[in-house]
PDB file of N, CA and C in Angstrom:
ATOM      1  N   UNK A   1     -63.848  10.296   7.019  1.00  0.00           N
ATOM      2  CA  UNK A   1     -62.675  11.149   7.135  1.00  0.00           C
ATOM      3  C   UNK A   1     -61.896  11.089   5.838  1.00  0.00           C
ATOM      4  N   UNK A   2     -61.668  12.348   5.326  1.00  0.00           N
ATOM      5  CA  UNK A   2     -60.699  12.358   4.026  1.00  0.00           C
ATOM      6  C   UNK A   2     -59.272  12.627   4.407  1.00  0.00           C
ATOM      7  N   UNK A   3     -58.556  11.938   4.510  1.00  0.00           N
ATOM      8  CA  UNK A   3     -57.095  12.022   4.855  1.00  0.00           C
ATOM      9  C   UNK A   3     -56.522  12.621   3.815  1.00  0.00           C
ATOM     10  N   UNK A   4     -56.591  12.819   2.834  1.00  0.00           N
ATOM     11  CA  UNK A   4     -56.286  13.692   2.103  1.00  0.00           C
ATOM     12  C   UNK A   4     -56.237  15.371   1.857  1.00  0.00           C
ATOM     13  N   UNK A   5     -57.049  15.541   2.976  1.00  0.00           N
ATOM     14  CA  UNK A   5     -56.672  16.527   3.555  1.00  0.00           C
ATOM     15  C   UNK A   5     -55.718  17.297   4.367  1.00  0.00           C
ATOM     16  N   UNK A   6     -54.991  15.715   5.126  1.00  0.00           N
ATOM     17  CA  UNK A   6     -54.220  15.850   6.178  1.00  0.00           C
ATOM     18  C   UNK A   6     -52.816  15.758   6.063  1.00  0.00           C
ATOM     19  N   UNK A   7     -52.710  14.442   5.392  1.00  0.00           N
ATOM     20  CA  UNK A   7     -52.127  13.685   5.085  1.00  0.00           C
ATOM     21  C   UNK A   7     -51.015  13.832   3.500  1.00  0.00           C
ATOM     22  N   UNK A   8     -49.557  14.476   3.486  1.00  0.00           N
ATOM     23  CA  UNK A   8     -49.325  14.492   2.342  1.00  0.00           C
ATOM     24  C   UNK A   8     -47.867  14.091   2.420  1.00  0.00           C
ATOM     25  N   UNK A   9     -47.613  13.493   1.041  1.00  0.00           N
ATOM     26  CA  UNK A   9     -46.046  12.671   0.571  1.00  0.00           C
ATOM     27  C   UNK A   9     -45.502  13.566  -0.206  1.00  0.00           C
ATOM     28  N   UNK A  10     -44.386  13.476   0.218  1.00  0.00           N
ATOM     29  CA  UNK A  10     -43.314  14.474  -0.836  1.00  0.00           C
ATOM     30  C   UNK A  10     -42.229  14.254  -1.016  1.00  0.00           C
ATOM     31  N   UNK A  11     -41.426  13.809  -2.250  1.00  0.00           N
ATOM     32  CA  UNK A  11     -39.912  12.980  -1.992  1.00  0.00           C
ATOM     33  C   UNK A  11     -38.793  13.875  -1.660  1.00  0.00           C
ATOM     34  N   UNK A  12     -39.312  15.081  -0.976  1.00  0.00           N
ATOM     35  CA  UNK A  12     -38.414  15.994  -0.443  1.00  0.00           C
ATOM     36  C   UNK A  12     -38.495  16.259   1.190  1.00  0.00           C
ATOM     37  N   UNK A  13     -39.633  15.122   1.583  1.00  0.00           N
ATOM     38  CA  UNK A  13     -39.997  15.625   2.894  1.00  0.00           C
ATOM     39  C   UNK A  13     -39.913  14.044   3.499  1.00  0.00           C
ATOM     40  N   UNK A  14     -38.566  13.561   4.632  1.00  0.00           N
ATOM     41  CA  UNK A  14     -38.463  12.753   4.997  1.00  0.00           C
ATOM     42  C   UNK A  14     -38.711  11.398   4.136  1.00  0.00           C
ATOM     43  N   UNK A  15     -37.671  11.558   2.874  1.00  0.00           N
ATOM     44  CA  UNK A  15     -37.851  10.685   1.896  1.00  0.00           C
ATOM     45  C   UNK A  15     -39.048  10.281   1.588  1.00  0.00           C
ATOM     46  N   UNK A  16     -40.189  10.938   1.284  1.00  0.00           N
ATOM     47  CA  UNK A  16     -41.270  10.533   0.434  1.00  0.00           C
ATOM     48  C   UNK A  16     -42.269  10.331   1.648  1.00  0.00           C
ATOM     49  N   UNK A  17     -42.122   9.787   3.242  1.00  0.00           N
ATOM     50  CA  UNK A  17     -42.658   9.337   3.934  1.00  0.00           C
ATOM     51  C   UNK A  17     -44.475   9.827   3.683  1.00  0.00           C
ATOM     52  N   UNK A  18     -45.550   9.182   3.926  1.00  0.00           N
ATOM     53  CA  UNK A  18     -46.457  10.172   4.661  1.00  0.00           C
ATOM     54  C   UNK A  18     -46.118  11.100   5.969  1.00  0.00           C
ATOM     55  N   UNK A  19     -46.560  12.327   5.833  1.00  0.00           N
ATOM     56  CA  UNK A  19     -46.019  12.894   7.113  1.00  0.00           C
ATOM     57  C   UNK A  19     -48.060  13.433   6.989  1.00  0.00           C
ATOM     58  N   UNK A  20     -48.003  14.037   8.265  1.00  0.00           N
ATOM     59  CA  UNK A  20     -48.956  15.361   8.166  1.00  0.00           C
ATOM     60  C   UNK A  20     -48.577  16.202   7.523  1.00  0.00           C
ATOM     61  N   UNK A  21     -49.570  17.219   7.483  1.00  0.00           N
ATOM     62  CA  UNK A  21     -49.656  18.433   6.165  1.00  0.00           C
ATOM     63  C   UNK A  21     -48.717  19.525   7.213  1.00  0.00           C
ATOM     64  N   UNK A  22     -47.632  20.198   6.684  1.00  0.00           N
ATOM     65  CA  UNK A  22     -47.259  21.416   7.435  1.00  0.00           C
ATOM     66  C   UNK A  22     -45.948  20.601   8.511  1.00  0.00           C
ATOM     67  N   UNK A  23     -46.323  19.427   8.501  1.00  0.00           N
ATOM     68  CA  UNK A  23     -44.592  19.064   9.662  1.00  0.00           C
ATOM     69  C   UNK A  23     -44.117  18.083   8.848  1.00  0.00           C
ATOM     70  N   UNK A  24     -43.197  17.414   9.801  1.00  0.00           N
ATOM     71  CA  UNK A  24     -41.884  16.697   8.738  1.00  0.00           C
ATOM     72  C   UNK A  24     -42.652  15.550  10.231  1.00  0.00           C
ATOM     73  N   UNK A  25     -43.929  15.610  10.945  1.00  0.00           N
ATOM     74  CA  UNK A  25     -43.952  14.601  11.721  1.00  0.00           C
ATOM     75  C   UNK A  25     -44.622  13.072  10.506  1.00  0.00           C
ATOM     76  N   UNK A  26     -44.127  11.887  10.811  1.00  0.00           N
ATOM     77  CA  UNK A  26     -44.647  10.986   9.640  1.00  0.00           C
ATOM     78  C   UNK A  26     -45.503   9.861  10.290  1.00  0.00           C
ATOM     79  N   UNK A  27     -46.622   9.473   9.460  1.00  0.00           N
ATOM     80  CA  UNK A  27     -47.734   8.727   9.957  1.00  0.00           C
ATOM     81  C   UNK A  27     -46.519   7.389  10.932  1.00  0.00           C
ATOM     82  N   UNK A  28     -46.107   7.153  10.181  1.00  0.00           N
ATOM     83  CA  UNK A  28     -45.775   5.941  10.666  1.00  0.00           C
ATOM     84  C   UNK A  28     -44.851   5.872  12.583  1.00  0.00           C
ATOM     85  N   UNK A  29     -44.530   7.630  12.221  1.00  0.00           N
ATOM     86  CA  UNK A  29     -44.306   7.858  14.020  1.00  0.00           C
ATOM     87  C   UNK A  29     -45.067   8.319  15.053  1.00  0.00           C
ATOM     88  N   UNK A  30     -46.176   8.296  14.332  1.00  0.00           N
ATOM     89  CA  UNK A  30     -47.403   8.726  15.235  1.00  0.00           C
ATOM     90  C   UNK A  30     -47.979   7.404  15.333  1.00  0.00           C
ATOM     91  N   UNK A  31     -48.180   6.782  14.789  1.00  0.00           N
ATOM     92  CA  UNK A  31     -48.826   5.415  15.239  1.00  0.00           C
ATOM     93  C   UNK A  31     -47.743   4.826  16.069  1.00  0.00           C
ATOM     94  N   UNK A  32     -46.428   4.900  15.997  1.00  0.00           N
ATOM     95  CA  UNK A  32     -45.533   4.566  16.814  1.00  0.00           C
ATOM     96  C   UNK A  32     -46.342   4.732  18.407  1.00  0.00           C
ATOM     97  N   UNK A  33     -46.096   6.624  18.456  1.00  0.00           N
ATOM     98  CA  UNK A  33     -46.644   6.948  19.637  1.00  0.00           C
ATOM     99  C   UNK A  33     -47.808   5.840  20.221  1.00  0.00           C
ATOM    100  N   UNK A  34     -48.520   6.016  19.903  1.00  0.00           N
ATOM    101  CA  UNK A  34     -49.554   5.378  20.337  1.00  0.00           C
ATOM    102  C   UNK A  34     -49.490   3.893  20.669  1.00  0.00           C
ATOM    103  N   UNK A  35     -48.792   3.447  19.875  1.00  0.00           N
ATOM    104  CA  UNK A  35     -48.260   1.842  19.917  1.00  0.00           C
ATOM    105  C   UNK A  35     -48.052   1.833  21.271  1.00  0.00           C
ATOM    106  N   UNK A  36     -46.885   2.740  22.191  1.00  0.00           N
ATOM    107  CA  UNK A  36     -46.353   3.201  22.962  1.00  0.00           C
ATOM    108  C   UNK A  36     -47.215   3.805  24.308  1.00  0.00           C
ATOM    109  N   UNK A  37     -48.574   3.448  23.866  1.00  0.00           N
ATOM    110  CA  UNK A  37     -49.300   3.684  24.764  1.00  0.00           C
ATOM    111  C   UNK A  37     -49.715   5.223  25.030  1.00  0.00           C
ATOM    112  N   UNK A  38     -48.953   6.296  24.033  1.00  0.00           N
ATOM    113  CA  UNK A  38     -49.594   7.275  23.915  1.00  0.00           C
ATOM    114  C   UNK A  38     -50.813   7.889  24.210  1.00  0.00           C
ATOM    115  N   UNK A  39     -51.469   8.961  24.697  1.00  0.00           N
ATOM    116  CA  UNK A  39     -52.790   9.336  24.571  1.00  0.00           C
ATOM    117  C   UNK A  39     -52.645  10.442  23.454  1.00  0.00           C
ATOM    118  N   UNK A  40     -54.037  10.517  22.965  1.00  0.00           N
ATOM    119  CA  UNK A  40     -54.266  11.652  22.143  1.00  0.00           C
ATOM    120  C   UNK A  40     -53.879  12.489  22.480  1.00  0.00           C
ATOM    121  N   UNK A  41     -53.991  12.491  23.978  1.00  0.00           N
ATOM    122  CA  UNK A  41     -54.467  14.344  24.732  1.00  0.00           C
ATOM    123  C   UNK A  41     -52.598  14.477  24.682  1.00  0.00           C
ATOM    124  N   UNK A  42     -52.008  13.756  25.351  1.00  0.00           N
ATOM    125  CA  UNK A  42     -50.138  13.860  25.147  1.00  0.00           C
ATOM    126  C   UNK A  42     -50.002  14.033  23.933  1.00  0.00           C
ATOM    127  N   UNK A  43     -50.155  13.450  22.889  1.00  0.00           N
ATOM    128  CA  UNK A  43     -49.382  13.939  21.373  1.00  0.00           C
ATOM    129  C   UNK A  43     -49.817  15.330  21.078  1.00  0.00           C
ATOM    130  N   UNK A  44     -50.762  16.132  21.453  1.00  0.00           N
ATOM    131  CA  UNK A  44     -51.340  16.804  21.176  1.00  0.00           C
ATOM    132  C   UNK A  44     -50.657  18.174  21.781  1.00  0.00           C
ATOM    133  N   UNK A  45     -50.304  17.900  23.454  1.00  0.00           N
ATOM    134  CA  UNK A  45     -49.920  18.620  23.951  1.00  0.00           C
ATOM    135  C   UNK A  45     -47.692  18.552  23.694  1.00  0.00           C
ATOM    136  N   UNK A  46     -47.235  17.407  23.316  1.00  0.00           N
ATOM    137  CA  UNK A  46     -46.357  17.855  22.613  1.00  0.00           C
ATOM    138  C   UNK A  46     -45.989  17.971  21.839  1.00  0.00           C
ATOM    139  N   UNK A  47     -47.134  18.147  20.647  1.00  0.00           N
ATOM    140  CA  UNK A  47     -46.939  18.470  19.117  1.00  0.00           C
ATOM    141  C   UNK A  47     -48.011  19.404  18.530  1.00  0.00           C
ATOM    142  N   UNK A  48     -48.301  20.818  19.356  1.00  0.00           N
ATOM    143  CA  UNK A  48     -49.176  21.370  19.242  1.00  0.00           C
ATOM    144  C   UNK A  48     -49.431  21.703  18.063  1.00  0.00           C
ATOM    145  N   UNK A  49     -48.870  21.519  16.684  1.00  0.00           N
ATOM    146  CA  UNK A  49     -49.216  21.396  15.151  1.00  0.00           C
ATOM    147  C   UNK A  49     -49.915  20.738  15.150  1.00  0.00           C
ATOM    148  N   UNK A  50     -50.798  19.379  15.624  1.00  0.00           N
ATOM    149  CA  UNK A  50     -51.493  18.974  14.849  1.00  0.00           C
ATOM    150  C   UNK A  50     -52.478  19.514  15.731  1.00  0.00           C
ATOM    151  N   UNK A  51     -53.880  18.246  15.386  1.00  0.00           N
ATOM    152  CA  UNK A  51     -55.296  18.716  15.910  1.00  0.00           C
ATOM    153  C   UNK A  51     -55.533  17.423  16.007  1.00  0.00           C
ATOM    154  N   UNK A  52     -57.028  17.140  16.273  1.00  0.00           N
ATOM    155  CA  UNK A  52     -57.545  15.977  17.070  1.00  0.00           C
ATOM    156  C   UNK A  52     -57.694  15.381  15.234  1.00  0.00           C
ATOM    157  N   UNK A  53     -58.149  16.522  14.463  1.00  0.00           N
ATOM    158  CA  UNK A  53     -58.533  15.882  12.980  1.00  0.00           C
ATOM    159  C   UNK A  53     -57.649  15.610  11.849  1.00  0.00           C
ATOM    160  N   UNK A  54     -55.828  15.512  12.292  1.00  0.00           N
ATOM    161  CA  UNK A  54     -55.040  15.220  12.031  1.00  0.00           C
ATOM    162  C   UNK A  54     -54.776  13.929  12.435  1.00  0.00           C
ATOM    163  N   UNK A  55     -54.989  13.811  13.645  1.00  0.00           N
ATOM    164  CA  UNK A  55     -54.577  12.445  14.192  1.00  0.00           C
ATOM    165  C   UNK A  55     -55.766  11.419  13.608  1.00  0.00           C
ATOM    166  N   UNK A  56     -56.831  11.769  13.479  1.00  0.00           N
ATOM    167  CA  UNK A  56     -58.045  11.302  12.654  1.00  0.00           C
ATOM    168  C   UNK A  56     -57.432  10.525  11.473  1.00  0.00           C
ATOM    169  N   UNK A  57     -56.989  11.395  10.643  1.00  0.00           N
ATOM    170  CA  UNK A  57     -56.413  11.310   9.221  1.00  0.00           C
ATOM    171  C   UNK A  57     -55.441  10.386   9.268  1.00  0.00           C
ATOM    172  N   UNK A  58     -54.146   9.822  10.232  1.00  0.00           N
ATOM    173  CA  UNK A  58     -53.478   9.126  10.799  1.00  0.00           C
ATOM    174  C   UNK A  58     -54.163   8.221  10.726  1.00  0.00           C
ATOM    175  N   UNK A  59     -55.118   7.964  10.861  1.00  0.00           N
ATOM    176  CA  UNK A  59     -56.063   6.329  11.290  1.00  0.00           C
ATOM    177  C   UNK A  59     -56.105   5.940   9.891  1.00  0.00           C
ATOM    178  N   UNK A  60     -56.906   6.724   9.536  1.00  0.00           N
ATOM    179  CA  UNK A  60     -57.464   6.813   8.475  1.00  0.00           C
ATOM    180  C   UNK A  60     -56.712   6.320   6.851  1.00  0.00           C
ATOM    181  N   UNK A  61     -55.600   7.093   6.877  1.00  0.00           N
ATOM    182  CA  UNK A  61     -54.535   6.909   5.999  1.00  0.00           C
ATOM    183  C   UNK A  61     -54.106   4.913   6.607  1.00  0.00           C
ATOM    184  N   UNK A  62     -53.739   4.778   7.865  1.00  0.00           N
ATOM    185  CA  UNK A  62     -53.755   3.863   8.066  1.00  0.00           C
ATOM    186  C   UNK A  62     -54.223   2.609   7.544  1.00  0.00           C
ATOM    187  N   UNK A  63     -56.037   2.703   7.683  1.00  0.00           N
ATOM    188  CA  UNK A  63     -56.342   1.973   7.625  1.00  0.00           C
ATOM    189  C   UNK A  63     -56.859   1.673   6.136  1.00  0.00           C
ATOM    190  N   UNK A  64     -56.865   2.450   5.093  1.00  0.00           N
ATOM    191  CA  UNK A  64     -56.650   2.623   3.697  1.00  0.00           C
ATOM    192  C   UNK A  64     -55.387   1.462   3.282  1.00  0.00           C
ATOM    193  N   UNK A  65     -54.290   2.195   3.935  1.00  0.00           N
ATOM    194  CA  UNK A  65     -52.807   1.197   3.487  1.00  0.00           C
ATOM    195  C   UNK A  65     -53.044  -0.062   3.795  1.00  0.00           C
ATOM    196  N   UNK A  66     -53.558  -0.846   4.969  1.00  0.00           N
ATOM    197  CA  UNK A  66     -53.405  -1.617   5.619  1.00  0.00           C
ATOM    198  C   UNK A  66     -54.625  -2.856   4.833  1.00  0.00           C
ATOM    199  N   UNK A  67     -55.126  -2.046   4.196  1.00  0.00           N
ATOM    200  CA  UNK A  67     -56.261  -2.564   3.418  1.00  0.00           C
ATOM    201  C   UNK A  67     -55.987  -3.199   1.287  1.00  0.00           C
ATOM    202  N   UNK A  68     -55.075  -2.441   1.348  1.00  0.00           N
ATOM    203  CA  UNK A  68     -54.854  -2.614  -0.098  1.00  0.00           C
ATOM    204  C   UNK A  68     -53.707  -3.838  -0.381  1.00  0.00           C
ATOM    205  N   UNK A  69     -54.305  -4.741  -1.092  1.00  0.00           N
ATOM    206  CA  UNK A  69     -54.033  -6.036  -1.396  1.00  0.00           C
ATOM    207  C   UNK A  69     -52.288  -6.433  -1.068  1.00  0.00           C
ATOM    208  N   UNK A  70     -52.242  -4.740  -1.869  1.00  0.00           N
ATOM    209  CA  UNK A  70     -50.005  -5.365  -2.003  1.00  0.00           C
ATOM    210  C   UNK A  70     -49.507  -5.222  -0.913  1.00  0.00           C
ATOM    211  N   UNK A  71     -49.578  -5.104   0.416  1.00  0.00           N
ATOM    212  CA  UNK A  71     -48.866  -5.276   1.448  1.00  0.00           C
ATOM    213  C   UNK A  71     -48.914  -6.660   2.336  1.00  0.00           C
ATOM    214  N   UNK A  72     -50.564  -6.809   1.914  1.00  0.00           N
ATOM    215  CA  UNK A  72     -50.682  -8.321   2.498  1.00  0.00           C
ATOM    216  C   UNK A  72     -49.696  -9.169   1.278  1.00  0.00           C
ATOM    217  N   UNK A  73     -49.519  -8.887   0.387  1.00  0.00           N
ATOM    218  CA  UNK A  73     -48.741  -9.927  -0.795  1.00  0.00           C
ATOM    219  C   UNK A  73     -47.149  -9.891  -0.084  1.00  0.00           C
ATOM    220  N   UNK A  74     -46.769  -8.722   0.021  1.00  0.00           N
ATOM    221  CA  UNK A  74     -45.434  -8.422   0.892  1.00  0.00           C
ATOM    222  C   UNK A  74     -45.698  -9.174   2.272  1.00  0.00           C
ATOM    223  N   UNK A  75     -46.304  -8.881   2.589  1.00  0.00           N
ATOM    224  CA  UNK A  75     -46.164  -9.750   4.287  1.00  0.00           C
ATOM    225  C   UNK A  75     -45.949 -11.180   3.814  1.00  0.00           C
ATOM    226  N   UNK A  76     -46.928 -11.932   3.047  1.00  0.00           N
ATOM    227  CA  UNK A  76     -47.109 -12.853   2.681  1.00  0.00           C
ATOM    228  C   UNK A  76     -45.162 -13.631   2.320  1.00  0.00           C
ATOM    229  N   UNK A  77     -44.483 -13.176   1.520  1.00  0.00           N
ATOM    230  CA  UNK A  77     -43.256 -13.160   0.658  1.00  0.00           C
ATOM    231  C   UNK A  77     -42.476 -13.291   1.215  1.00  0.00           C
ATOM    232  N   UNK A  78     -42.406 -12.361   2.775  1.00  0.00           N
ATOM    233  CA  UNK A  78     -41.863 -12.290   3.831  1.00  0.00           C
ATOM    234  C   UNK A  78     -41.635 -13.446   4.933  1.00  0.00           C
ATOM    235  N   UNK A  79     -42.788 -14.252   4.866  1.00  0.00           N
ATOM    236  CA  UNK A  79     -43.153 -14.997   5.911  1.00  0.00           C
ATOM    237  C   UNK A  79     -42.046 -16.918   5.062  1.00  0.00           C
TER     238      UNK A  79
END
């Protein structure tokens, strides 16, 4: 999955956040959802902007960030 497709930052669009492409919705409140016990099929049906291959891209972007060294250094700093 290329999230880069999906997936875009703009320091005019909810301060820089990742959002999806086309809404002001931002990765980090969609994983919320779900945190929340969300289903796909519910986000879907109340955010009929995206698609199943948006929420894809959500993971995806995810699991990219979640992977790159400097956040574990931040968690780390934190602790």
């Amino acid at each position: 999955m290329n999230w880069h497709d999906h997936i875009h930052v703009d320091s005019a669009v909810l301060a820089g956040k990742p959002v999806v492409k086309g809404t002001r919705l931002s990765v980090d409140f969609l994983l919320g959802l779900f945190a929340e016990n969300w289903t796909e099929s519910q986000i879907l049906e109340n955010y009929p902007q995206l698609t199943h291959e948006s929420l894809q891209a959500v993971f995806a972007f995810a699991a990219e960030s979640v992977g790159e060294e400097t956040h574990w250094l931040l968690a780390e700093r934190g602790s």
